[in-house]
N, C-alpha and C. Protein backbone atom coordinates (compact mmCIF):
# COMPACT_ATOMS: atom_id res chain seq x y z
N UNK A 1 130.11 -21.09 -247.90
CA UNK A 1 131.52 -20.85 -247.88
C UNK A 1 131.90 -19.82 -248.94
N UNK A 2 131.55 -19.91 -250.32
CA UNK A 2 132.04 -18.97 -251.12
C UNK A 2 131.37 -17.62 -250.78
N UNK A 3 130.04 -17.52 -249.97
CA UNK A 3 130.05 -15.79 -249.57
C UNK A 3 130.74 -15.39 -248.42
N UNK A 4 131.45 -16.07 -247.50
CA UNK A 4 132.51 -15.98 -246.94
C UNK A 4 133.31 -15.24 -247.34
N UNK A 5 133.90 -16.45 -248.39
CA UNK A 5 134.74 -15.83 -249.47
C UNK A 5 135.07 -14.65 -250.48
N UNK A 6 133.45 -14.28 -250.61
CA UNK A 6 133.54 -13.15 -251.05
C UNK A 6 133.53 -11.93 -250.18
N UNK A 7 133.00 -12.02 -248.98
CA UNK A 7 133.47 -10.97 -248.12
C UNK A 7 135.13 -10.69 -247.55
N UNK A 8 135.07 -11.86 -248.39
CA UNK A 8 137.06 -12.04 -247.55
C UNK A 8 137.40 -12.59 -246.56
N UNK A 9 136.17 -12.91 -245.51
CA UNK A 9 136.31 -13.68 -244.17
C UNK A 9 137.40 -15.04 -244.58
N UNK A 10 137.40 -15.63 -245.77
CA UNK A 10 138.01 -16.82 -245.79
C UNK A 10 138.76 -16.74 -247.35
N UNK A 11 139.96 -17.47 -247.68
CA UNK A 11 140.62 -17.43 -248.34
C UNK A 11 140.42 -19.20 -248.48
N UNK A 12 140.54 -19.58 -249.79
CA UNK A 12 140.42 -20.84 -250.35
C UNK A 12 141.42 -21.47 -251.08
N UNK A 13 142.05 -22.66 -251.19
CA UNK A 13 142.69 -22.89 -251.88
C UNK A 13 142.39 -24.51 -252.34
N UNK A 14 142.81 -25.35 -253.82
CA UNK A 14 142.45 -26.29 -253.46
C UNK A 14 143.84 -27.06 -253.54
N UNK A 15 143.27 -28.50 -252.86
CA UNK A 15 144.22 -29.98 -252.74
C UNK A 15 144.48 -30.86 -253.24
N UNK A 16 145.05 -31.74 -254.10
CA UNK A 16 144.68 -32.68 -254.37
C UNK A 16 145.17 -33.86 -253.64
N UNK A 17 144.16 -34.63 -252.78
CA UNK A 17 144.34 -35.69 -251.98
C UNK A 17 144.46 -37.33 -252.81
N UNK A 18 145.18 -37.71 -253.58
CA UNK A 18 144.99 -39.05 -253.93
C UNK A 18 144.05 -38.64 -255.22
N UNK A 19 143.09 -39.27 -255.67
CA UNK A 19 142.30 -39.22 -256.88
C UNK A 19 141.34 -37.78 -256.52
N UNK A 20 141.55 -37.54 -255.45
CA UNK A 20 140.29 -36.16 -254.75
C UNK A 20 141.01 -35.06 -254.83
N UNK A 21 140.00 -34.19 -254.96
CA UNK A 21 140.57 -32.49 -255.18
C UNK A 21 139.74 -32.09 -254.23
N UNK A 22 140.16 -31.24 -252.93
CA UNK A 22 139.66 -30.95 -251.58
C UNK A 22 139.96 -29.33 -252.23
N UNK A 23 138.49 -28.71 -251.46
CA UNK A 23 138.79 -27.23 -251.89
C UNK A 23 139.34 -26.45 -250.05
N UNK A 24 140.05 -26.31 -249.88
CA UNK A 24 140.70 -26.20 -248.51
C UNK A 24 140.35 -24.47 -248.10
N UNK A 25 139.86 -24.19 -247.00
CA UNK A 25 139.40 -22.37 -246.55
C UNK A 25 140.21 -22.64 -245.16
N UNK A 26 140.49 -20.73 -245.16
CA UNK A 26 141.77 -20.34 -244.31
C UNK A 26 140.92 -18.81 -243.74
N UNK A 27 140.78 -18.99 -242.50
CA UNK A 27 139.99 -17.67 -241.88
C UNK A 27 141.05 -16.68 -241.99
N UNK A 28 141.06 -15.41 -242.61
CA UNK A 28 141.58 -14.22 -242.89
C UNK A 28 141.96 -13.42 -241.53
N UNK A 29 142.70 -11.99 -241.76
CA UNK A 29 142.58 -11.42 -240.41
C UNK A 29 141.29 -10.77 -240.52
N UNK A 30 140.33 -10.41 -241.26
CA UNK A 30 139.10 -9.81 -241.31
C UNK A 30 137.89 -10.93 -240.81
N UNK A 31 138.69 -12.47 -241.18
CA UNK A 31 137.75 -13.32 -240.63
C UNK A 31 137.49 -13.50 -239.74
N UNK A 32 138.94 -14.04 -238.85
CA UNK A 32 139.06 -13.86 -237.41
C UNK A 32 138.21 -13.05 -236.76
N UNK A 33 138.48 -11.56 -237.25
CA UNK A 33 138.05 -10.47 -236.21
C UNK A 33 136.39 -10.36 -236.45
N UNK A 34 135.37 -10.85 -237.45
CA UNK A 34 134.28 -10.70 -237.33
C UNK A 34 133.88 -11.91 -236.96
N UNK A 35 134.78 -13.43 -236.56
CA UNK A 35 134.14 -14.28 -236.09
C UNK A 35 134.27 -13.98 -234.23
N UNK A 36 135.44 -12.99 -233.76
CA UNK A 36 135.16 -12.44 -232.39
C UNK A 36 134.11 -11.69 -232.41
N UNK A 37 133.89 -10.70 -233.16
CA UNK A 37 132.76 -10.03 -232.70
C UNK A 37 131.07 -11.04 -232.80
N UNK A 38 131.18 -12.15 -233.85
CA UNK A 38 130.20 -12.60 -233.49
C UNK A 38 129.97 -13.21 -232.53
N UNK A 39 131.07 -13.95 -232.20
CA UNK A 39 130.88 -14.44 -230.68
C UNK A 39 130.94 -13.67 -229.02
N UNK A 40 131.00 -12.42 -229.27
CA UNK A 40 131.23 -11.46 -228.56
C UNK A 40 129.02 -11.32 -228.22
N UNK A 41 128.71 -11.22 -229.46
CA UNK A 41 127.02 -11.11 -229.55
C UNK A 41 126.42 -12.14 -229.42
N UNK A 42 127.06 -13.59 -229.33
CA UNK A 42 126.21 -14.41 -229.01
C UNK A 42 126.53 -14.39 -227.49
N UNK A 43 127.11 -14.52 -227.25
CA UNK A 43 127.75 -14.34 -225.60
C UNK A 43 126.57 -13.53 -224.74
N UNK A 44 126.59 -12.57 -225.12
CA UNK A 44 125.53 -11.35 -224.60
C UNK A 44 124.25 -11.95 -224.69
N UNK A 45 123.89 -12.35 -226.08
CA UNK A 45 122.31 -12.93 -226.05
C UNK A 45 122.30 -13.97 -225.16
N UNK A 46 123.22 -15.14 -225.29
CA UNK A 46 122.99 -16.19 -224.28
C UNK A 46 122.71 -15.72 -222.83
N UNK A 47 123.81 -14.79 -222.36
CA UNK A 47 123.69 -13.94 -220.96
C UNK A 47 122.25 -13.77 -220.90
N UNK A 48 121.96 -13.10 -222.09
CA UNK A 48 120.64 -12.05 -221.06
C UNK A 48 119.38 -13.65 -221.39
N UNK A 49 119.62 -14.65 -221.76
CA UNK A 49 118.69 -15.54 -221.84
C UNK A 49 118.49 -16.58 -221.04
N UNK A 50 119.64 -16.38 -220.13
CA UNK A 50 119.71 -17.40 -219.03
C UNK A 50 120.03 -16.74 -217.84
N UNK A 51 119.61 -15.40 -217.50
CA UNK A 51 119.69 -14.54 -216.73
C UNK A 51 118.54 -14.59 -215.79
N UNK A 52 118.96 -15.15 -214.34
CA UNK A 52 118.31 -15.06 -213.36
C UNK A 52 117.65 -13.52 -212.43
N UNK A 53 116.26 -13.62 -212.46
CA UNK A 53 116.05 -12.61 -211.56
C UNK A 53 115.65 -12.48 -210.37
């Protein structure tokens, strides 16, 4: 999570829940858009791996 974080994909903040301190992450607009493109490439690999000939 924190190299996430350091790429910026995710923004962190923390909580405190009752006696607990929750460290809480928030996908960025840079996060978003490189978690489409990764799923954009798994998409493709799966395709060509279950691709009938």
């Amino acid at each position: 999570m924190h190299g996430l974080e350091a790429k910026r994909y995710l923004r962190a903040h923390t909580k405190r829940l009752g006696k607990r301190t929750r460290r809480l992450y928030r996908a960025t607009p840079a996060g978003r858009k490189a978690l489409e493109a990764a799923k954009d490439k798994v998409r493709e690999l799966f395709g060509e791996l279950i691709e009938e000939e």
